[in-house]
Protein backbone atom coordinates (compact mmCIF):
# COMPACT_ATOMS: atom_id res chain seq x y z
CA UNK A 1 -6.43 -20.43 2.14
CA UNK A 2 -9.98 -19.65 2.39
CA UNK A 3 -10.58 -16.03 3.66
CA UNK A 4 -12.45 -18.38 7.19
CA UNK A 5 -9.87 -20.04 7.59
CA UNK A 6 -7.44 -18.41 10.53
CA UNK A 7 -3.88 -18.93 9.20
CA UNK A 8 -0.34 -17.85 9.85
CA UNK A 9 2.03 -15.88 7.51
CA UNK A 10 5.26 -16.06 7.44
CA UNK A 11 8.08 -12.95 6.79
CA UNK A 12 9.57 -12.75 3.12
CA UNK A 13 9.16 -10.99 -0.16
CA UNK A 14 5.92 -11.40 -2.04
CA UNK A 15 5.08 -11.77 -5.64
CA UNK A 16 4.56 -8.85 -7.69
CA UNK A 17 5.02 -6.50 -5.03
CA UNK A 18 7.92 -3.73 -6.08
CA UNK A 19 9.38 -1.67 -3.57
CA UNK A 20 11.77 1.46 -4.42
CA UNK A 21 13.18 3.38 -2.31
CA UNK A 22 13.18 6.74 -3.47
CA UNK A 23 15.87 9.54 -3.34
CA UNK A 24 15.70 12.96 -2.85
CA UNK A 25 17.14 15.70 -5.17
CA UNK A 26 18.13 18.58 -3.16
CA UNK A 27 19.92 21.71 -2.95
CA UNK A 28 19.70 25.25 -0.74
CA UNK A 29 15.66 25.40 -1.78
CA UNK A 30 15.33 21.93 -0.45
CA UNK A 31 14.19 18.39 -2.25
CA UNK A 32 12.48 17.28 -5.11
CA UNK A 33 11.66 13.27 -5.25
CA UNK A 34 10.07 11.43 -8.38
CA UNK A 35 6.79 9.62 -7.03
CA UNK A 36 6.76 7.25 -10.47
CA UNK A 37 7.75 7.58 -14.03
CA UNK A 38 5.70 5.76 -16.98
CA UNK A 39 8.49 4.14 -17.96
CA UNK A 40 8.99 2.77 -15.03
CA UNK A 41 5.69 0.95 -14.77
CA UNK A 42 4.11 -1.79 -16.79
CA UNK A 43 1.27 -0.70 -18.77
CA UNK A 44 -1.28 -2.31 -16.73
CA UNK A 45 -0.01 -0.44 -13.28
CA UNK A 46 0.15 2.65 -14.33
CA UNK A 47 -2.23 5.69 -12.44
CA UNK A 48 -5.96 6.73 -13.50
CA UNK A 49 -6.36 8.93 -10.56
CA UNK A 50 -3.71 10.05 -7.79
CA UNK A 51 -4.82 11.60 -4.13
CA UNK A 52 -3.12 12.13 -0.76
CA UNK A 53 -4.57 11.16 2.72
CA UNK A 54 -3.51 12.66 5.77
CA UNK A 55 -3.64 9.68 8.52
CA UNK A 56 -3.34 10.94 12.16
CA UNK A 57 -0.71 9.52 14.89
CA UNK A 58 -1.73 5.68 15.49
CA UNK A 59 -4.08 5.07 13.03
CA UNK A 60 -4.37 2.15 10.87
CA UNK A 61 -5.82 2.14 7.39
CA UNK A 62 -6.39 -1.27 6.14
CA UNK A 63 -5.99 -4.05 6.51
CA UNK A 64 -8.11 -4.15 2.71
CA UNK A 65 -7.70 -5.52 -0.86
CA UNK A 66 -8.65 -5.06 -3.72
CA UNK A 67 -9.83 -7.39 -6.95
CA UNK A 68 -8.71 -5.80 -9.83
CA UNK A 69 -6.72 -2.60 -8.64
CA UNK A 70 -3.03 -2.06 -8.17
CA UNK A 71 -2.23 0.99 -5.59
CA UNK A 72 1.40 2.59 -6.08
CA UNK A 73 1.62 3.61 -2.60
CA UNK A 74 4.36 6.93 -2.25
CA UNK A 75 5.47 7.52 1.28
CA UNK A 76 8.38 10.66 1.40
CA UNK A 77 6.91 12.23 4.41
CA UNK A 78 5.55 14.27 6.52
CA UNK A 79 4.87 11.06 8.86
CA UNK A 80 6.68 7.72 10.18
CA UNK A 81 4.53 4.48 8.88
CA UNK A 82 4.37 0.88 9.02
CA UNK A 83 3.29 -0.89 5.90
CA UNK A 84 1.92 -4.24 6.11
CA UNK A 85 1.71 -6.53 3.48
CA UNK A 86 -0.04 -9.99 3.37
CA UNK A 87 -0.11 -12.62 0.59
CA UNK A 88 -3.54 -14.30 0.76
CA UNK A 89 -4.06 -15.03 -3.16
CA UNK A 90 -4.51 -19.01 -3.42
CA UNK A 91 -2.64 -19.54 -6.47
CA UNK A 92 0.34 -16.91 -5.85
CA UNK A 93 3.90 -18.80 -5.37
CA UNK A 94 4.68 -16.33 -1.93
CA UNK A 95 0.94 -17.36 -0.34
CA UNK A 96 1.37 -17.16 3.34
CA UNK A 97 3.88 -14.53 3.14
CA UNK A 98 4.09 -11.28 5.26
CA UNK A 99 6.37 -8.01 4.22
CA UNK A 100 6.59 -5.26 7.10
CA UNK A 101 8.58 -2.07 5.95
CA UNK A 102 9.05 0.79 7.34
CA UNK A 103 8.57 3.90 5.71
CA UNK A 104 8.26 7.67 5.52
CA UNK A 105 9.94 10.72 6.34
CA UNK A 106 13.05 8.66 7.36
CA UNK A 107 13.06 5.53 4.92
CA UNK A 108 11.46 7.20 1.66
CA UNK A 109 9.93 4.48 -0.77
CA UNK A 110 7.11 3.43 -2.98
CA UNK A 111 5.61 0.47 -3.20
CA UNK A 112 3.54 -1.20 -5.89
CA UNK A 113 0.57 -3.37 -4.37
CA UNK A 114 -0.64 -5.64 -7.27
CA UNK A 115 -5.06 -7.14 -6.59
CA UNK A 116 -5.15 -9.63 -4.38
CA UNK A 117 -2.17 -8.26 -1.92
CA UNK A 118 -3.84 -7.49 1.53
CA UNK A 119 -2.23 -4.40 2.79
CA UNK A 120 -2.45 -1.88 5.95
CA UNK A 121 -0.45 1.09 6.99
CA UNK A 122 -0.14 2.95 10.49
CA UNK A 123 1.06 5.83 11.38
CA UNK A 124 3.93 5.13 14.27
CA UNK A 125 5.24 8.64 14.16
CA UNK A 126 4.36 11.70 17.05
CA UNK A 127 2.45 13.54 13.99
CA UNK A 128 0.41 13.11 11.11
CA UNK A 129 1.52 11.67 8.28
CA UNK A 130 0.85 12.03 4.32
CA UNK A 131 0.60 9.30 1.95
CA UNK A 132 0.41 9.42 -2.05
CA UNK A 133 -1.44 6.63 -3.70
CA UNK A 134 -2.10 6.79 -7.52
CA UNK A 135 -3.98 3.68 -8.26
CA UNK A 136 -4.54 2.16 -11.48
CA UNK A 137 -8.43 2.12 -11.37
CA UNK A 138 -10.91 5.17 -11.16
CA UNK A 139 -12.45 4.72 -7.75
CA UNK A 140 -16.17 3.74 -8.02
CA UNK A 141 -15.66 4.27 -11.68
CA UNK A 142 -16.22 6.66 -14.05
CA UNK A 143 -18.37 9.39 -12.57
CA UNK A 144 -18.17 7.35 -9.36
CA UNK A 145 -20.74 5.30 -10.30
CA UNK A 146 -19.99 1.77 -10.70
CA UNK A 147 -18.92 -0.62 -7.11
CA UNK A 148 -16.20 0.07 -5.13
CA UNK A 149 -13.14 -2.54 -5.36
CA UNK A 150 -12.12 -2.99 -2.09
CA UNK A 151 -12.57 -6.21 0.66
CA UNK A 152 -12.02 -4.66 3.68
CA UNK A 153 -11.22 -6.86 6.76
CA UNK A 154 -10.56 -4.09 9.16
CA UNK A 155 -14.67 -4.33 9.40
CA UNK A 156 -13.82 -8.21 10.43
CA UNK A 157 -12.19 -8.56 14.13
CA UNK A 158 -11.84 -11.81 13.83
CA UNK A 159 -9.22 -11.06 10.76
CA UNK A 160 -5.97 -13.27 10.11
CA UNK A 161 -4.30 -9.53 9.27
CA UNK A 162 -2.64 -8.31 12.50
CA UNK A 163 -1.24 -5.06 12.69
CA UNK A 164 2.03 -5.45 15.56
């Protein structure tokens, strides 16, 4: 599937892509959650860097990729999203595949997003909502100086990657 070419995608799980949900300890102080554990992830997933982004009531980030990064995506809330997931990569065996999963304050879960994977999240809650990402790559590189690895088709309207 060449990225000009307009094509469909059909709903199912993708390859590579690991979703967890994840539980909450809690008592009378409140909860505690695990966002990853190393020995949990392979050794090429795990985190370089971690950050949180606040994304405001029906807002979209994405729909992006990247070429050699793997995000670990942690969504336990504040915030109601929509995750979209797209598998473009010609030689993957799910190509043509779409995952939609809800997530957030209600449905806590991670979700490892291996190169290649196009992904987008919304906000569909009333308020804003937090999301933890701790990729596997140093953004821009050491010292932020080296390219950014990211295709973003949210810049393209003409885009196969619907957010519904």
């Amino acid at each position: 599937m060449p990225a000009d070419e307009i094509y469909s995608f059909s709903e199912g799980l993708i390859d590579g892509v690991i979703v967890k949900a994840i539980s909450p300890h809690a008592d009378q102080r409140g909860w505690l959650v695990e966002l990853f554990r190393e020995d949990e992830l392979s050794a090429d997933q795990r985190p370089t860097m971690a950050y949180v982004s606040e994304t405001l009531p029906g807002v979209a980030r994405g729909p992006h990729e990247h070429v050699d990064q793997t995000d670990y995506f942690a969504f336990v809330g504040p915030g109601e999203f929509m995750l979209y997931l797209w598998d473009a990569r010609p030689l993957s065996p799910t190509r043509g595949r779409r995952m939609r999963l809800s997530a957030g304050e209600s449905n806590k879960l991670s979700a490892t997003v291996p190169p290649g994977v196009v992904h987008a999240y919304k906000n569909i809650g009333s308020t804003p909502g937090w999301v933890f990402n701790a990729p596997n790559r140093l953004f821009a590189g050491p010292g932020r100086r080296g390219p950014i690895d990211e295709i973003r088709h949210e810049d393209h309207p003409d885009n196969p990657f619907r957010l519904d």
